[in-house]
PDB file of N, CA and C in Angstrom:
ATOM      1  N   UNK A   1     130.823 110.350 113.557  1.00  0.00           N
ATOM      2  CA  UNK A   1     130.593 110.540 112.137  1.00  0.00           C
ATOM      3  C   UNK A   1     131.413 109.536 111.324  1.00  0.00           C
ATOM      4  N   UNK A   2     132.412 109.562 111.812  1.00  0.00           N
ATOM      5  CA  UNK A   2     133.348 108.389 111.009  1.00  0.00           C
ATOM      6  C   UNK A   2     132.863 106.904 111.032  1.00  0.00           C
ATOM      7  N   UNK A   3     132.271 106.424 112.124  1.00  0.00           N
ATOM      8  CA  UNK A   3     131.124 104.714 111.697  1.00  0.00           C
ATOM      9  C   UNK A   3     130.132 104.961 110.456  1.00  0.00           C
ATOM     10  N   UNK A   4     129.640 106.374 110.386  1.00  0.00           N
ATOM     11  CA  UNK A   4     128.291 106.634 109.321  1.00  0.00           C
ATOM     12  C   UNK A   4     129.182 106.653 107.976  1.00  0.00           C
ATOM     13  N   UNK A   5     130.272 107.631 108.063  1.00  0.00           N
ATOM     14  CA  UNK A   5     130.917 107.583 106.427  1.00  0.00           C
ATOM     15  C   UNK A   5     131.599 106.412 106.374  1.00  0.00           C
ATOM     16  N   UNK A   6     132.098 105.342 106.855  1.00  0.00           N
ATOM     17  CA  UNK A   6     132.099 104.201 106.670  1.00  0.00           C
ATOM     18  C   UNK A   6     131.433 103.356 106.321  1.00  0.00           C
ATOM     19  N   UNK A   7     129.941 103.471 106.794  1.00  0.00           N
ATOM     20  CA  UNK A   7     128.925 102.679 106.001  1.00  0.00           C
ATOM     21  C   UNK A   7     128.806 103.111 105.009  1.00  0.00           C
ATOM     22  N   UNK A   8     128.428 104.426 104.581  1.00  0.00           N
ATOM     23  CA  UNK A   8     127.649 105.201 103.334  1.00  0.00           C
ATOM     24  C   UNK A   8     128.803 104.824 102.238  1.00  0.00           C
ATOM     25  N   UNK A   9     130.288 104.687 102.929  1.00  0.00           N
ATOM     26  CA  UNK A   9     130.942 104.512 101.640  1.00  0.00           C
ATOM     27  C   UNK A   9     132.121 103.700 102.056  1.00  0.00           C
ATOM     28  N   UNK A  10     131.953 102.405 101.630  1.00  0.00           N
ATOM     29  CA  UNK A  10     132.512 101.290 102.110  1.00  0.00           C
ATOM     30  C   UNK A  10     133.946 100.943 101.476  1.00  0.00           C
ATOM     31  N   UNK A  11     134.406 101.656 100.171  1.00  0.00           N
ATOM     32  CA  UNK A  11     135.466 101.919 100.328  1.00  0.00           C
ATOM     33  C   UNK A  11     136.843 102.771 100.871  1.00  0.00           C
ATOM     34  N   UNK A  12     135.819 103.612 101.206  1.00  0.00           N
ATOM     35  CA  UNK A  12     137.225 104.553 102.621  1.00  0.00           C
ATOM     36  C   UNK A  12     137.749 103.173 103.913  1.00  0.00           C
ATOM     37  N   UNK A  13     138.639 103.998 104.117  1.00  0.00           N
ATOM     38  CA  UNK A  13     139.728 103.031 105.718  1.00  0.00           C
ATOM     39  C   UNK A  13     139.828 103.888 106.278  1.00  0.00           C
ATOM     40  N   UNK A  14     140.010 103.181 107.740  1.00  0.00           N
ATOM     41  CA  UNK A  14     140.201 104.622 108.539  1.00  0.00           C
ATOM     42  C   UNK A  14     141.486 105.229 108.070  1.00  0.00           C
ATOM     43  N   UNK A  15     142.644 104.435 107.258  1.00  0.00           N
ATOM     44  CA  UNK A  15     143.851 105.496 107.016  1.00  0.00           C
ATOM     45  C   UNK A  15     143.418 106.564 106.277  1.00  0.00           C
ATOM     46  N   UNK A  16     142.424 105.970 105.194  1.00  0.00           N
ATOM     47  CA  UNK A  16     141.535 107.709 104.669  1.00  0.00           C
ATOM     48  C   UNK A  16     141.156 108.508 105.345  1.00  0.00           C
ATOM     49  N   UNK A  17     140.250 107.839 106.297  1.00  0.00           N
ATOM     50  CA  UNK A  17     139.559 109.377 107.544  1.00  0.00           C
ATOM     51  C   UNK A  17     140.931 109.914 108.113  1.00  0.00           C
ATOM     52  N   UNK A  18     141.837 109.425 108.080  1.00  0.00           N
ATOM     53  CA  UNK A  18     142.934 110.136 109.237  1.00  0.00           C
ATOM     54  C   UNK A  18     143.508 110.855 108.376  1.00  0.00           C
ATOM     55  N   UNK A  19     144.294 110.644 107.189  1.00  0.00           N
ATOM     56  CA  UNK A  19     144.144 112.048 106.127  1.00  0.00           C
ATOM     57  C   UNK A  19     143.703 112.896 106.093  1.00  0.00           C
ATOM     58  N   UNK A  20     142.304 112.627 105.600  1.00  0.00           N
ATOM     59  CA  UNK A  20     141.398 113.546 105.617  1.00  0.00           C
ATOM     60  C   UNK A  20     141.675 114.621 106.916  1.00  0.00           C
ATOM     61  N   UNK A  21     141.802 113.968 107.619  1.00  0.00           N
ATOM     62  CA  UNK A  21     141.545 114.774 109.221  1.00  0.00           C
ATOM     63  C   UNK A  21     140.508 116.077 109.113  1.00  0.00           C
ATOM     64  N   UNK A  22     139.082 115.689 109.037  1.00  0.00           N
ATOM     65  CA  UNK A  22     138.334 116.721 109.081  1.00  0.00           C
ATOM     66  C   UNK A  22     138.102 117.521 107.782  1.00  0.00           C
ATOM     67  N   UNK A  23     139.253 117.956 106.811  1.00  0.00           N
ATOM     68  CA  UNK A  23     139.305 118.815 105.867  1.00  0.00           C
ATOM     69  C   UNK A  23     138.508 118.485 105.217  1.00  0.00           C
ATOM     70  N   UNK A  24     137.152 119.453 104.399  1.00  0.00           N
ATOM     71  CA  UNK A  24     136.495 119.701 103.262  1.00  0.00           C
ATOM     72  C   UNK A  24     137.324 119.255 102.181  1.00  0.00           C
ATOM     73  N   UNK A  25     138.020 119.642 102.132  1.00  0.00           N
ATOM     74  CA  UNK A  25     138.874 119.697 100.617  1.00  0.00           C
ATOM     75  C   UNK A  25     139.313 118.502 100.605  1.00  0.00           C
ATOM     76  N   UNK A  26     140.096 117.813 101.844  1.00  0.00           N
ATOM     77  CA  UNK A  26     140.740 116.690 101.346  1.00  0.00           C
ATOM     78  C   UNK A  26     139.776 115.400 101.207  1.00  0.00           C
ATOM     79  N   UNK A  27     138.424 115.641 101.606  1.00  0.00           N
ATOM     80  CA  UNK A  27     137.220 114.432 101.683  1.00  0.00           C
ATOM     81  C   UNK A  27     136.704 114.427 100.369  1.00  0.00           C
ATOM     82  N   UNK A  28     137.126 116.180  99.764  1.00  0.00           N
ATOM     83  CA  UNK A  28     136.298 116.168  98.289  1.00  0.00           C
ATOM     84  C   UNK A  28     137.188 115.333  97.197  1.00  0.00           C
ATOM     85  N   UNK A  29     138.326 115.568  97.464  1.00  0.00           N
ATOM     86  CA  UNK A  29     139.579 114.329  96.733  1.00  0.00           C
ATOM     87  C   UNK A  29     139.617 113.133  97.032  1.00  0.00           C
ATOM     88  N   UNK A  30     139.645 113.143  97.987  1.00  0.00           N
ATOM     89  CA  UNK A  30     139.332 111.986  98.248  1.00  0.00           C
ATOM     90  C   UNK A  30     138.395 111.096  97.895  1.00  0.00           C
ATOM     91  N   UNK A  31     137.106 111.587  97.402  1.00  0.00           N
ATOM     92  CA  UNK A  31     135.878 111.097  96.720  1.00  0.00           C
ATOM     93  C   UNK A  31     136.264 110.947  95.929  1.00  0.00           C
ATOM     94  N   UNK A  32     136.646 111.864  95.012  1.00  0.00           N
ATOM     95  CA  UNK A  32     136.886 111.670  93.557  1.00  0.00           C
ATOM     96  C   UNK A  32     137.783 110.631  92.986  1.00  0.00           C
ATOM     97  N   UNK A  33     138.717 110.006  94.384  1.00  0.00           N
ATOM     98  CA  UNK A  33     139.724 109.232  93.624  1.00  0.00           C
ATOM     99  C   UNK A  33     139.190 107.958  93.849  1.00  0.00           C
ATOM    100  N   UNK A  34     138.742 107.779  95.044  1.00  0.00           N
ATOM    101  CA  UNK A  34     137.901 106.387  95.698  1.00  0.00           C
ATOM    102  C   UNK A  34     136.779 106.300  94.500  1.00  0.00           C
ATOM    103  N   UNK A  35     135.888 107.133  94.028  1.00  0.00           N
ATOM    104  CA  UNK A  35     134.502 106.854  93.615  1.00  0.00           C
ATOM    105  C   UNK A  35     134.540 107.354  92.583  1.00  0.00           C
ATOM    106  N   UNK A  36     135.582 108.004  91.790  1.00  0.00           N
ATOM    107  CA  UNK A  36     135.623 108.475  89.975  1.00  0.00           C
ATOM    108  C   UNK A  36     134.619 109.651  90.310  1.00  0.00           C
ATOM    109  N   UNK A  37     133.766 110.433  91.615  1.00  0.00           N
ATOM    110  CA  UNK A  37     133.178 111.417  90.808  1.00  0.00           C
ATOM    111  C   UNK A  37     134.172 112.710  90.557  1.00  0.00           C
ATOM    112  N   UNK A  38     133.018 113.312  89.898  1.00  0.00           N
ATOM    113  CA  UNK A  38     133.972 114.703  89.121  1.00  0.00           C
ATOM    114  C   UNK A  38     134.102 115.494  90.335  1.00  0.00           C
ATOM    115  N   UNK A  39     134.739 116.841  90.352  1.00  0.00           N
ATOM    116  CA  UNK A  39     134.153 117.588  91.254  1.00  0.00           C
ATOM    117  C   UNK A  39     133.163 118.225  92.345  1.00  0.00           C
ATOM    118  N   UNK A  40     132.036 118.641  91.336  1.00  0.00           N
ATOM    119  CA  UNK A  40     130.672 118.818  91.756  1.00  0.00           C
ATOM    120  C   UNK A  40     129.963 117.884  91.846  1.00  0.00           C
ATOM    121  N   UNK A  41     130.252 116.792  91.680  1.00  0.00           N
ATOM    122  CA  UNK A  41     130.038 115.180  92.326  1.00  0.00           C
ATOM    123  C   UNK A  41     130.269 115.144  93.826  1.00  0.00           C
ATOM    124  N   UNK A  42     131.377 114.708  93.910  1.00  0.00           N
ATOM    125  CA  UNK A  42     131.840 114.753  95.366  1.00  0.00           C
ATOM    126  C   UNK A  42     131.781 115.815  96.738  1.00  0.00           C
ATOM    127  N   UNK A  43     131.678 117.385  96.050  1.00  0.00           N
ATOM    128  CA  UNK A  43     131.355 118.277  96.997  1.00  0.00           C
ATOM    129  C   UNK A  43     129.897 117.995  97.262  1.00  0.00           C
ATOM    130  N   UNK A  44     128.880 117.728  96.578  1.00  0.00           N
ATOM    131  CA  UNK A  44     127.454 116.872  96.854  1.00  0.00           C
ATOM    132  C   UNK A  44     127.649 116.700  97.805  1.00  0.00           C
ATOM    133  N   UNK A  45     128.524 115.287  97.819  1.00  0.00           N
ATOM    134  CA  UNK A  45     127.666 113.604  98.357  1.00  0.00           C
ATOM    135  C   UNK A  45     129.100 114.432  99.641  1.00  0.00           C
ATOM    136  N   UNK A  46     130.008 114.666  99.555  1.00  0.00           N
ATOM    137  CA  UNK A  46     130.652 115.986 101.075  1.00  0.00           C
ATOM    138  C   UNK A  46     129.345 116.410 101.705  1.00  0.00           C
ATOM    139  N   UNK A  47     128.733 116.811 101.326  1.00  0.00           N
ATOM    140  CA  UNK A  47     127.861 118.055 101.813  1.00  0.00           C
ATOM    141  C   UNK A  47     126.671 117.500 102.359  1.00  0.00           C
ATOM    142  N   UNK A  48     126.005 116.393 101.720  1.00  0.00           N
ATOM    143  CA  UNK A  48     125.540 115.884 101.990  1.00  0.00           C
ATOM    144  C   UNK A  48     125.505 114.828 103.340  1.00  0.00           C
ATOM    145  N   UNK A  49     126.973 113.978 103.910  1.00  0.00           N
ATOM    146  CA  UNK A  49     126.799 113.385 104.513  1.00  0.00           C
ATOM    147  C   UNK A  49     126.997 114.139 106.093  1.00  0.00           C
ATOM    148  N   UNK A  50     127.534 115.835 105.619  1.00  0.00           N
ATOM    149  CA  UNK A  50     127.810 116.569 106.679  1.00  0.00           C
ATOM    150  C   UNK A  50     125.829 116.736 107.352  1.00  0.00           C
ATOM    151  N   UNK A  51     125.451 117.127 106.644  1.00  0.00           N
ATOM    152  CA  UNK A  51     123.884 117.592 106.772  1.00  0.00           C
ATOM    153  C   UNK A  51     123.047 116.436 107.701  1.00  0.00           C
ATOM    154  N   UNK A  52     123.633 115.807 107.095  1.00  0.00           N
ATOM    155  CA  UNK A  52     122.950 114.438 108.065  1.00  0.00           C
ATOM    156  C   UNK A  52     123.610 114.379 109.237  1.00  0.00           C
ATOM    157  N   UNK A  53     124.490 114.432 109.485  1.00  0.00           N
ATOM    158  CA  UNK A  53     124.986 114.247 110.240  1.00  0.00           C
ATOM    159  C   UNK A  53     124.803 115.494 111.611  1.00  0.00           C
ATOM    160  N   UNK A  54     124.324 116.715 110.868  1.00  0.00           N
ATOM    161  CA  UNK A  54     124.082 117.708 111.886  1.00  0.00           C
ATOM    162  C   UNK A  54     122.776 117.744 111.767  1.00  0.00           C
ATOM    163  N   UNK A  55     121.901 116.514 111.352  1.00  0.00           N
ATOM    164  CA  UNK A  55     120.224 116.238 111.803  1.00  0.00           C
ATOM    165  C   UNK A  55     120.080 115.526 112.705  1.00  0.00           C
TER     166      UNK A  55
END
Protein backbone atom coordinates (compact mmCIF):
# COMPACT_ATOMS: atom_id res chain seq x y z
CA UNK A 1 0.00 0.00 0.00
CA UNK A 2 2.72 2.36 0.73
CA UNK A 3 4.17 2.39 -3.37
CA UNK A 4 0.19 3.31 -4.18
CA UNK A 5 0.00 6.27 -1.47
CA UNK A 6 3.14 7.40 -2.78
CA UNK A 7 2.00 7.77 -6.15
CA UNK A 8 -1.56 9.12 -5.39
CA UNK A 9 0.25 11.66 -3.27
CA UNK A 10 3.62 12.62 -4.19
CA UNK A 11 4.28 14.73 -1.48
CA UNK A 12 4.44 12.19 1.49
CA UNK A 13 8.23 10.40 2.29
CA UNK A 14 8.52 7.41 3.58
CA UNK A 15 9.55 9.37 6.97
CA UNK A 16 5.69 10.28 6.74
CA UNK A 17 4.46 6.65 6.22
CA UNK A 18 6.66 5.63 9.21
CA UNK A 19 4.86 8.16 11.49
CA UNK A 20 1.95 7.52 10.39
CA UNK A 21 2.61 3.84 11.17
CA UNK A 22 -0.75 2.61 10.01
CA UNK A 23 -2.86 5.12 12.22
CA UNK A 24 -6.20 6.59 10.76
CA UNK A 25 -5.79 9.57 12.66
CA UNK A 26 -2.29 10.28 12.09
CA UNK A 27 -2.75 9.89 7.94
CA UNK A 28 -5.83 12.24 8.49
CA UNK A 29 -3.18 15.01 9.84
CA UNK A 30 -1.12 14.31 8.08
CA UNK A 31 -3.21 15.21 4.93
CA UNK A 32 -4.23 18.16 6.19
CA UNK A 33 -0.79 19.54 6.75
CA UNK A 34 0.87 18.12 3.45
CA UNK A 35 -2.34 19.10 1.24
CA UNK A 36 -4.20 22.19 3.28
CA UNK A 37 -7.39 19.92 3.31
CA UNK A 38 -9.83 20.60 6.11
CA UNK A 39 -10.88 17.76 8.04
CA UNK A 40 -13.65 16.11 6.18
CA UNK A 41 -11.30 16.60 3.31
CA UNK A 42 -8.72 14.36 4.29
CA UNK A 43 -10.80 11.62 6.16
CA UNK A 44 -12.27 11.30 2.29
CA UNK A 45 -9.30 11.02 0.27
CA UNK A 46 -8.06 8.44 3.99
CA UNK A 47 -10.89 6.46 3.19
CA UNK A 48 -10.74 6.46 0.01
CA UNK A 49 -7.26 5.23 -0.75
CA UNK A 50 -7.99 2.45 2.00
CA UNK A 51 -11.05 1.14 -0.31
CA UNK A 52 -8.94 0.74 -3.12
CA UNK A 53 -6.71 -0.73 -1.78
CA UNK A 54 -9.01 -3.56 -0.27
CA UNK A 55 -10.37 -3.90 -4.15
Amino acid sequence: MRGQIKVTWGKLTDADLDQVGGKFEKFVVLMQERYGFNRERAEEEVDRQIAEHED
